[in-house]
Protein backbone atom coordinates (compact mmCIF):
# COMPACT_ATOMS: atom_id res chain seq x y z
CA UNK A 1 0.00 0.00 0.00
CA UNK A 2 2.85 2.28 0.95
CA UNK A 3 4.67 1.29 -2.38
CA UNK A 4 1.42 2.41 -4.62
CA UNK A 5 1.24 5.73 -2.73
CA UNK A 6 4.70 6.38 -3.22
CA UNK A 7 4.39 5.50 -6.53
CA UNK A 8 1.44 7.61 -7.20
CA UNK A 9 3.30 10.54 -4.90
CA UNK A 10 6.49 10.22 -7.77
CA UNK A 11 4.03 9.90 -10.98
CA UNK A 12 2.44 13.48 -9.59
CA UNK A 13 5.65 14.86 -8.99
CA UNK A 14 7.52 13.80 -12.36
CA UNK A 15 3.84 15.27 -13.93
CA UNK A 16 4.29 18.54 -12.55
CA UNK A 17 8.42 19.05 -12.86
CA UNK A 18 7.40 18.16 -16.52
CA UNK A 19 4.28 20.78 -17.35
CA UNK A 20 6.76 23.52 -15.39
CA UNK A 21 10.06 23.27 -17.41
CA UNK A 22 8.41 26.41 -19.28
CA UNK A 23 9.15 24.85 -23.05
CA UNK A 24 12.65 23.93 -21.94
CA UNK A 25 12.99 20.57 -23.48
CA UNK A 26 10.12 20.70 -26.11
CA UNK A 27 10.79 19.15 -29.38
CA UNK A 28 11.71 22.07 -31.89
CA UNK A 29 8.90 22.73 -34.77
CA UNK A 30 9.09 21.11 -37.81
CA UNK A 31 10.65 23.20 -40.75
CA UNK A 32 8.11 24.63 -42.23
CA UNK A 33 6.90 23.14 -46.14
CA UNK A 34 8.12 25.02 -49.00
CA UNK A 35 4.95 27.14 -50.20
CA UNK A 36 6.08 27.83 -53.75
CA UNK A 37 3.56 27.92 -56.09
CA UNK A 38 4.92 28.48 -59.75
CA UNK A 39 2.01 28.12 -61.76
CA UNK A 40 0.73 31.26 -59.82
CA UNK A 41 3.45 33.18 -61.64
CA UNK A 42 3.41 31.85 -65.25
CA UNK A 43 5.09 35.06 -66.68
CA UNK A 44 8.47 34.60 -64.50
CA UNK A 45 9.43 31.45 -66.05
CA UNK A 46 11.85 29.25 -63.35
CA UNK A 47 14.63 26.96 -65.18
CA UNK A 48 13.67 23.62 -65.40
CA UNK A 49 15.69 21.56 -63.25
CA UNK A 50 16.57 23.97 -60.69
CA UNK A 51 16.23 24.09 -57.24
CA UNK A 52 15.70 26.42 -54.11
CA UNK A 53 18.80 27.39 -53.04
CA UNK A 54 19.29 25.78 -49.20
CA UNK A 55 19.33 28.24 -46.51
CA UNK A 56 17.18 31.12 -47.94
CA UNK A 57 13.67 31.74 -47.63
CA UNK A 58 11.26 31.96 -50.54
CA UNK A 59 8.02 33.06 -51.25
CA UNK A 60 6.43 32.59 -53.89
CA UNK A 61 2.16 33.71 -53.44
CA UNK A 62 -0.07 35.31 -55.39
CA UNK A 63 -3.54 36.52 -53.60
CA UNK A 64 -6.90 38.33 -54.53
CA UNK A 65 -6.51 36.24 -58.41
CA UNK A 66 -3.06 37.50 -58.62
CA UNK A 67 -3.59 41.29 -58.26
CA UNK A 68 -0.95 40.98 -54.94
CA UNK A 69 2.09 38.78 -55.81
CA UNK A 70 5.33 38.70 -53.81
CA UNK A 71 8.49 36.51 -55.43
CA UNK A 72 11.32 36.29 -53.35
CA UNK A 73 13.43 33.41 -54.79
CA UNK A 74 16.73 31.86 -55.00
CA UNK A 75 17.65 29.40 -57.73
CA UNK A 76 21.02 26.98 -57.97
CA UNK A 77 21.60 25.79 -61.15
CA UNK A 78 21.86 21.89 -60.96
CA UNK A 79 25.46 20.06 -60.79
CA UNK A 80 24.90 19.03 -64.56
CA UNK A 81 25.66 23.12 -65.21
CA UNK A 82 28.41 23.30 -63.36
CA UNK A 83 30.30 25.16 -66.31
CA UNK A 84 27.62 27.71 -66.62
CA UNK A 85 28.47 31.22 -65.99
CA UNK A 86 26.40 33.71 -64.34
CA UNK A 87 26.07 36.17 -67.86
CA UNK A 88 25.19 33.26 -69.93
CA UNK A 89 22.62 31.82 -66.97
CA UNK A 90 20.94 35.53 -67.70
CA UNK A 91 20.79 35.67 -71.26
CA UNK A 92 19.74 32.12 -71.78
CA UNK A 93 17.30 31.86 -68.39
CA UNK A 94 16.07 35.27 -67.76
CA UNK A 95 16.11 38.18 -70.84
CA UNK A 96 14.65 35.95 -73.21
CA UNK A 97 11.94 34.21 -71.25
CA UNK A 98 10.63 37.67 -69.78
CA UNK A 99 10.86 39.42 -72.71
CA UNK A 100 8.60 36.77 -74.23
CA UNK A 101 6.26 37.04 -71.20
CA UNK A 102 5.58 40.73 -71.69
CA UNK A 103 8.19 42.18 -69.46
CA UNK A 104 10.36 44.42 -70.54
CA UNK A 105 14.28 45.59 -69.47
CA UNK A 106 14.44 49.05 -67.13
CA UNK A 107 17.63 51.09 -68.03
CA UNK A 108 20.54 50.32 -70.47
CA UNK A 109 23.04 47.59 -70.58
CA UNK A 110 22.73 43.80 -72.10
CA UNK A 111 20.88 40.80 -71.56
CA UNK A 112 24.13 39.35 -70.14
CA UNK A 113 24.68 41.81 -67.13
CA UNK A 114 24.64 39.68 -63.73
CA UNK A 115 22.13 42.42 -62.00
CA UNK A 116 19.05 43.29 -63.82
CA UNK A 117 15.37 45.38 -63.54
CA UNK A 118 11.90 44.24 -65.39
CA UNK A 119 9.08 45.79 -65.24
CA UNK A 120 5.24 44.69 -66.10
CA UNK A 121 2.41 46.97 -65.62
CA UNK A 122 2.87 48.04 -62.17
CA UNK A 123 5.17 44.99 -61.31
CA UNK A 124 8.60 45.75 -60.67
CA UNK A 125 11.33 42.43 -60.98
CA UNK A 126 14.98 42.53 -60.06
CA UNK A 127 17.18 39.44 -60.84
CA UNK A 128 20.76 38.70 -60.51
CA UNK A 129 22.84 35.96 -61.14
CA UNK A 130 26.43 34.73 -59.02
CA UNK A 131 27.99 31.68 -58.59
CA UNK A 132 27.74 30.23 -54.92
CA UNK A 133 29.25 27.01 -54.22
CA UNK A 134 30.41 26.26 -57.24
CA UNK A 135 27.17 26.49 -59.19
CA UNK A 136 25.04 29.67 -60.80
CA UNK A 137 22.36 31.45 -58.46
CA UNK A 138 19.56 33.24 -59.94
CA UNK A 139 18.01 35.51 -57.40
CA UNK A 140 14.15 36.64 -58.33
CA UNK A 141 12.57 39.73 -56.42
CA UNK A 142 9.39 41.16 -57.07
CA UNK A 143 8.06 44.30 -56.17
């Protein structure tokens, strides 16, 4: 009888040490999903093939039937491209594709410059292009 009190006494007490370590101990959340959705941006065409670069947030949402969009993405060309340089990642993966979508190049320069401004209607897009790690980086911001 004394043992199941005891017990009992020690299941209480390990109960309430537990529910007053104030979070200290809790699992950490889970990382949250990537929320990209590219087909809600069909006129920023993303190279096939390439992914997120690790380490960065992006967002990628359109609301109210697209009228609000925000685009803040990183891409890393895939080993396969290792010998691609950031002006021909531009020319090849950005000034053609947006020009064919309707956007069209703010200020001077070429299609081959690493740092470049679009603009759509009321849209404004900046991309650049570097090599991180070995590999291209196209970097996607829209306004």
């Amino acid at each position: 009888m004394i043992r199941c009190r005891n017990l009992a006494f020690f299941a209480i007490a390990l109960l309430l040490s537990a529910c007053a370590g104030g979070g200290r101990g809790d699992a950490p959340a889970p990382p949250r999903p990537l929320g990209l959705r590219w087909e809600q941006f069909p006129d920023i065409p993303m190279p096939s093939g390439w992914l997120p670069l690790a380490g960065d947030d992006h967002v990628a949402i359109a609301i109210a039937n697209g009228t609000v969009r925000r685009l803040s993405v990183a891409l890393q060309a895939p080993a396969a491209r290792a010998e691609l340089q950031p002006p021909e990642a531009m020319t090849r993966y950005v000034g053609g594709p947006l020009t064919d979508s309707g956007w069209t190049r703010v200020g001077e320069g070429r299609l081959s410059d690493t740092s470049q401004h679009w603009s759509k209607g009321a849209e404004k897009l900046h991309v650049e292009a570097k090599r991180i790690d070995g590999l291209v980086v196209i970097r996607w911001r829209l306004e």
